[in-house]
PDB file of N, CA and C in Angstrom:
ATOM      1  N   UNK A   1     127.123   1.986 -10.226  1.00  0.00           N
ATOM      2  CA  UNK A   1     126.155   2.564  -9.315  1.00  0.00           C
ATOM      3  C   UNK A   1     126.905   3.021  -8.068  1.00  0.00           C
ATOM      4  N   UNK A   2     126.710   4.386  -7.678  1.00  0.00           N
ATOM      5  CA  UNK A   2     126.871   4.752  -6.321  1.00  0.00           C
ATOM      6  C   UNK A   2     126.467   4.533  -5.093  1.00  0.00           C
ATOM      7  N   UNK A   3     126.992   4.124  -3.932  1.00  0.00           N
ATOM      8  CA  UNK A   3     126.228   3.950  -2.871  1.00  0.00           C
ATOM      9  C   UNK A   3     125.140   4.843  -2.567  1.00  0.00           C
ATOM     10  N   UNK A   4     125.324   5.849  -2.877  1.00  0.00           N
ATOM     11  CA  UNK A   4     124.299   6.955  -2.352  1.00  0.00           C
ATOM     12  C   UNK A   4     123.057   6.599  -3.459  1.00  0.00           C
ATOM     13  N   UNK A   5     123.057   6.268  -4.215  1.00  0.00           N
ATOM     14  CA  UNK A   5     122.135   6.196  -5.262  1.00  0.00           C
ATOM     15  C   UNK A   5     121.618   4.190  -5.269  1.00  0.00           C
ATOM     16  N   UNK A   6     122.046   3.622  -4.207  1.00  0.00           N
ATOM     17  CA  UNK A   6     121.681   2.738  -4.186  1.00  0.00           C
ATOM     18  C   UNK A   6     120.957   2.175  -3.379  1.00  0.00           C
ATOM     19  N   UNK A   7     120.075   0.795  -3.438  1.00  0.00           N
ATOM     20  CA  UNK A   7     118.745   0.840  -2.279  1.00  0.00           C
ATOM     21  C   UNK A   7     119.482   0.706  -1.226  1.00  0.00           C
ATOM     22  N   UNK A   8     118.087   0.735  -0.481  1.00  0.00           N
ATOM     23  CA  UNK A   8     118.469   0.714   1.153  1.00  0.00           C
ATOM     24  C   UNK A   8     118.900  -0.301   1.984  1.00  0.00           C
ATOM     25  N   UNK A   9     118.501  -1.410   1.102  1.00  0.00           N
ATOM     26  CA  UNK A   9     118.953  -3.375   2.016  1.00  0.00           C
ATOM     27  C   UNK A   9     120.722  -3.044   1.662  1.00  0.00           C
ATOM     28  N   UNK A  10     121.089  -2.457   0.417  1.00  0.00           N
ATOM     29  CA  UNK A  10     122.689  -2.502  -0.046  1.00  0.00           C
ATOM     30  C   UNK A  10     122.997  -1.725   0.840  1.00  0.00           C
ATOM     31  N   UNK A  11     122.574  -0.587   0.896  1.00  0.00           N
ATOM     32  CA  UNK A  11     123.039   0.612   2.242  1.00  0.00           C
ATOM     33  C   UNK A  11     123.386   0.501   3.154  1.00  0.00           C
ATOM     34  N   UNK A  12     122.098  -0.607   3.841  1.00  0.00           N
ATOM     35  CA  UNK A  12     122.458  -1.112   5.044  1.00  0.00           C
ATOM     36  C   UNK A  12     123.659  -2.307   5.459  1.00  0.00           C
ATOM     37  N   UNK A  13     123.821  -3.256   4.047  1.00  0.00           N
ATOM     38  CA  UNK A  13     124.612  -4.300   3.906  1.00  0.00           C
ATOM     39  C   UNK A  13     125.894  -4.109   3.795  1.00  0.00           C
ATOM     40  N   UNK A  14     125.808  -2.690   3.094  1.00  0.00           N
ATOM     41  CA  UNK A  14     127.415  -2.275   3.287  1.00  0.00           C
ATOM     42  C   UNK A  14     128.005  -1.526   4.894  1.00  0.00           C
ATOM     43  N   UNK A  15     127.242  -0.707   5.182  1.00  0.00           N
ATOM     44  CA  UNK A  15     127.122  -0.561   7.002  1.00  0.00           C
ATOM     45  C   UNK A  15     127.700  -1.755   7.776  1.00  0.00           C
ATOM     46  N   UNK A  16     126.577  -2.626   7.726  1.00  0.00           N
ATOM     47  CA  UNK A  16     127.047  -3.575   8.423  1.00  0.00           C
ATOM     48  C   UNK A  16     128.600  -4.386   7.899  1.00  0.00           C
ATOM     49  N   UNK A  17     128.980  -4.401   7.160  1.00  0.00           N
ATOM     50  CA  UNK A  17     129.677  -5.305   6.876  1.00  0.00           C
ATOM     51  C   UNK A  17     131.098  -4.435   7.108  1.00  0.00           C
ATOM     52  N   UNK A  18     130.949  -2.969   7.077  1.00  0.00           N
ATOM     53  CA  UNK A  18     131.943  -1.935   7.383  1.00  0.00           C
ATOM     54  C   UNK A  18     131.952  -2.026   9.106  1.00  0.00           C
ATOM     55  N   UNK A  19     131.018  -2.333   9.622  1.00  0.00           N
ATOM     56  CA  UNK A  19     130.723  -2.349  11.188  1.00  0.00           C
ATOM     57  C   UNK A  19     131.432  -3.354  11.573  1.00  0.00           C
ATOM     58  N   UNK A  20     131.297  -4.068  11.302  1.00  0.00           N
ATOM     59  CA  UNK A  20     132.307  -6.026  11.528  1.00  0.00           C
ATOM     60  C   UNK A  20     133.151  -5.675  11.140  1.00  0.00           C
ATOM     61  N   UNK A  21     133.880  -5.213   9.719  1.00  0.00           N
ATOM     62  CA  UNK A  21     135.456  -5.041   9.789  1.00  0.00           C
ATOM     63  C   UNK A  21     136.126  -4.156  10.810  1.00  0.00           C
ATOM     64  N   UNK A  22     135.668  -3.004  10.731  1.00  0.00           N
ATOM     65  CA  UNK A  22     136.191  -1.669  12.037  1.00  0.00           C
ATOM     66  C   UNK A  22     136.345  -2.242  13.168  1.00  0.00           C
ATOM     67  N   UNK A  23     135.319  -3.363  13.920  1.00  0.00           N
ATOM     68  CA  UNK A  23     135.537  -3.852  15.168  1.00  0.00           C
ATOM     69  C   UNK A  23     136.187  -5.111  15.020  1.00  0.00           C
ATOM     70  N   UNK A  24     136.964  -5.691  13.636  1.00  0.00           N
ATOM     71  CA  UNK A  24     137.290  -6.964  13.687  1.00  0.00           C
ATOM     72  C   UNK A  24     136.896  -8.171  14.476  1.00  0.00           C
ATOM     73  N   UNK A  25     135.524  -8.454  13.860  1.00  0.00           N
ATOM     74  CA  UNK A  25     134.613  -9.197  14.416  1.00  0.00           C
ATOM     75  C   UNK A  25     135.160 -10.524  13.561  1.00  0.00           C
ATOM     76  N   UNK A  26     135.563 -11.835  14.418  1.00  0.00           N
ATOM     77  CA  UNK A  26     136.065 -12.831  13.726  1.00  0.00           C
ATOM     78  C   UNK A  26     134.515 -13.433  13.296  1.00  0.00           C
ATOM     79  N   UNK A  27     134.726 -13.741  11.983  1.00  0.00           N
ATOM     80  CA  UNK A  27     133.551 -14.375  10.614  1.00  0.00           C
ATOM     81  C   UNK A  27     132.787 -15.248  11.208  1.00  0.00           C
ATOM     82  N   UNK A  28     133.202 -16.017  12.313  1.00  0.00           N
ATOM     83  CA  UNK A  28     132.392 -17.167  12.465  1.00  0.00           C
ATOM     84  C   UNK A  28     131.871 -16.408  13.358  1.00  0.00           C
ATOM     85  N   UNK A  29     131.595 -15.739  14.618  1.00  0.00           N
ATOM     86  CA  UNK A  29     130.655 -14.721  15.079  1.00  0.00           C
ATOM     87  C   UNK A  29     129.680 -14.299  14.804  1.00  0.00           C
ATOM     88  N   UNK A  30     131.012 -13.497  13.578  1.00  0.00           N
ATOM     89  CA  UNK A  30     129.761 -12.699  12.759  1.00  0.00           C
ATOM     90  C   UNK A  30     128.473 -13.425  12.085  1.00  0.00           C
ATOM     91  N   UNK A  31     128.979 -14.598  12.027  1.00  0.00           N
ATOM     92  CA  UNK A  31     127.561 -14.942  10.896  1.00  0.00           C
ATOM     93  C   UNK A  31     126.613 -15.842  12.035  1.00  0.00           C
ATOM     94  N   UNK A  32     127.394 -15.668  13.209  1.00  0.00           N
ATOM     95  CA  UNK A  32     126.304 -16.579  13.981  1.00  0.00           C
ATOM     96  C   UNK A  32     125.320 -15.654  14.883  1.00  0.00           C
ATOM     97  N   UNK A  33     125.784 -13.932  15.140  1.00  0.00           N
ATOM     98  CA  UNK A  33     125.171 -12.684  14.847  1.00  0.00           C
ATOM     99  C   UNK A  33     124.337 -12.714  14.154  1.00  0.00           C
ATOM    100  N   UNK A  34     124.638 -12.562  13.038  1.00  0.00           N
ATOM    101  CA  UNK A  34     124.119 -12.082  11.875  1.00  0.00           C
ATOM    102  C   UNK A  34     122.163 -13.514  11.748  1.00  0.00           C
ATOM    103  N   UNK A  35     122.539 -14.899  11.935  1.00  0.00           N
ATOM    104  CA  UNK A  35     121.565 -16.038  12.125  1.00  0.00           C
ATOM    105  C   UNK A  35     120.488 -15.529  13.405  1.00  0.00           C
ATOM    106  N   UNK A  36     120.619 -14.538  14.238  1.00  0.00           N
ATOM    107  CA  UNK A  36     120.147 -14.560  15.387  1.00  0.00           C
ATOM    108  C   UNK A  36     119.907 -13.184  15.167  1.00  0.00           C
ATOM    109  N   UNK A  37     120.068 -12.645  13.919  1.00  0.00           N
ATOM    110  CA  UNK A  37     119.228 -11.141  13.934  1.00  0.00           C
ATOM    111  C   UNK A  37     118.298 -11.790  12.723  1.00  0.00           C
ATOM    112  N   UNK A  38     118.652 -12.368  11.896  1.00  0.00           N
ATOM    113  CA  UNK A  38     117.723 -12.941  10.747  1.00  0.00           C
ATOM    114  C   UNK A  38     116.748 -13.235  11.131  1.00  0.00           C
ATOM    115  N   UNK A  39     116.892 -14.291  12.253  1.00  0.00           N
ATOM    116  CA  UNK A  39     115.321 -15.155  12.862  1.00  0.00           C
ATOM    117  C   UNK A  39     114.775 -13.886  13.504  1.00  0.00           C
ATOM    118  N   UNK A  40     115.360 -13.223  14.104  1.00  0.00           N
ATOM    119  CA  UNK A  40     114.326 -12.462  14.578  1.00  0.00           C
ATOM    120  C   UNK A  40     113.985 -11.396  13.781  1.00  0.00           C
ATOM    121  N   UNK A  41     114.422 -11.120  12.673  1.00  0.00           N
ATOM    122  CA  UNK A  41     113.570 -10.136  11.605  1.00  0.00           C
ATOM    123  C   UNK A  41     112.290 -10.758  11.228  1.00  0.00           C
ATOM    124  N   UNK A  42     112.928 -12.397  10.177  1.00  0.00           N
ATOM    125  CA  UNK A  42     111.669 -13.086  10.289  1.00  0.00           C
ATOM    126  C   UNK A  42     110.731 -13.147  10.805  1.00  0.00           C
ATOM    127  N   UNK A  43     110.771 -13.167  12.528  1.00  0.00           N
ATOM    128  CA  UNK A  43     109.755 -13.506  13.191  1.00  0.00           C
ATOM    129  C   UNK A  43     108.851 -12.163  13.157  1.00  0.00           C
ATOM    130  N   UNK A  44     109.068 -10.997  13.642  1.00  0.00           N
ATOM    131  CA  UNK A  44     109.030  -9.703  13.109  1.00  0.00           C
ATOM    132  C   UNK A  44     108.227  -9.550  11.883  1.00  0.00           C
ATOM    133  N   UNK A  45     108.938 -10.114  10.796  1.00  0.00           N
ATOM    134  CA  UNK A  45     108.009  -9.777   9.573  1.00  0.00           C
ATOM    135  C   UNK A  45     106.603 -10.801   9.462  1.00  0.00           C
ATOM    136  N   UNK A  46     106.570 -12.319  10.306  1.00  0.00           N
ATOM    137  CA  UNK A  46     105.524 -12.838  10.676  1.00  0.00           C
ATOM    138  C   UNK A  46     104.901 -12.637  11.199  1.00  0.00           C
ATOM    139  N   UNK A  47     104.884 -11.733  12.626  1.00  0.00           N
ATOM    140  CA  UNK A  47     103.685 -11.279  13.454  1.00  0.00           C
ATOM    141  C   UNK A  47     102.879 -10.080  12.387  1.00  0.00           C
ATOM    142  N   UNK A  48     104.291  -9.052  11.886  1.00  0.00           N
ATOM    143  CA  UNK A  48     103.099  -7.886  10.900  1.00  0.00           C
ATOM    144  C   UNK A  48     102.187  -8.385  10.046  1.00  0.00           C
ATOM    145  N   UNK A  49     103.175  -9.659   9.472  1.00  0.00           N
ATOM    146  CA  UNK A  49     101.865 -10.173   8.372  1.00  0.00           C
ATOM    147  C   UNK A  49     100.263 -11.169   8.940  1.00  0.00           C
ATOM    148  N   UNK A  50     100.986 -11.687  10.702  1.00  0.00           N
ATOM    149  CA  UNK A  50      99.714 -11.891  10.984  1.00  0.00           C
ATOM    150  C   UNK A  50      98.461 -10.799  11.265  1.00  0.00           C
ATOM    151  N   UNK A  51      99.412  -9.724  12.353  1.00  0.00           N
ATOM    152  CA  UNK A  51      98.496  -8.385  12.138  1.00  0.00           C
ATOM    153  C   UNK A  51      97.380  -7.716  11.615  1.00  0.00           C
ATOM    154  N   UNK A  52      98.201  -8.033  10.479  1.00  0.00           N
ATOM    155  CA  UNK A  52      98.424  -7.705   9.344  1.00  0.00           C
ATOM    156  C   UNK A  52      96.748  -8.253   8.531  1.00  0.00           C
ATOM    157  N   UNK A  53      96.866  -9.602   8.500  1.00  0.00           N
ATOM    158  CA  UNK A  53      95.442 -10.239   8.256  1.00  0.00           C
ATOM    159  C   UNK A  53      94.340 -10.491   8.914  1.00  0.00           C
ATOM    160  N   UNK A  54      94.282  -9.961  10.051  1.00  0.00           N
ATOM    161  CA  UNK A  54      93.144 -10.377  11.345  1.00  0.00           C
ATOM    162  C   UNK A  54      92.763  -8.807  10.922  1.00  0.00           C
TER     163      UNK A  54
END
């Protein structure tokens, strides 16, 4: 499979992960980045789904 022909979470996963190498972002950073964009997607995808049901 081609990137171009592949979904959009891989699209983006490869981005990012090309973004951290180019700026040589040391790993343990990165993933403590990466914990502190998660929660807040989560939280994000919890308010739409409260929204969402009211």
């Amino acid at each position: 499979m081609s990137l171009e022909t592949a979904p959009d979470h891989i699209k983006l996963a490869v981005d990012l992960i090309e973004l951290l190498e180019t700026n040589q972002i040391d790993n343990r950073i990165a993933e403590q980045a990466l914990e502190i964009v998660l929660k807040d997607v989560r939280a994000k995808i919890a308010a739409e789904a409260q929204s969402d049901s009211e």
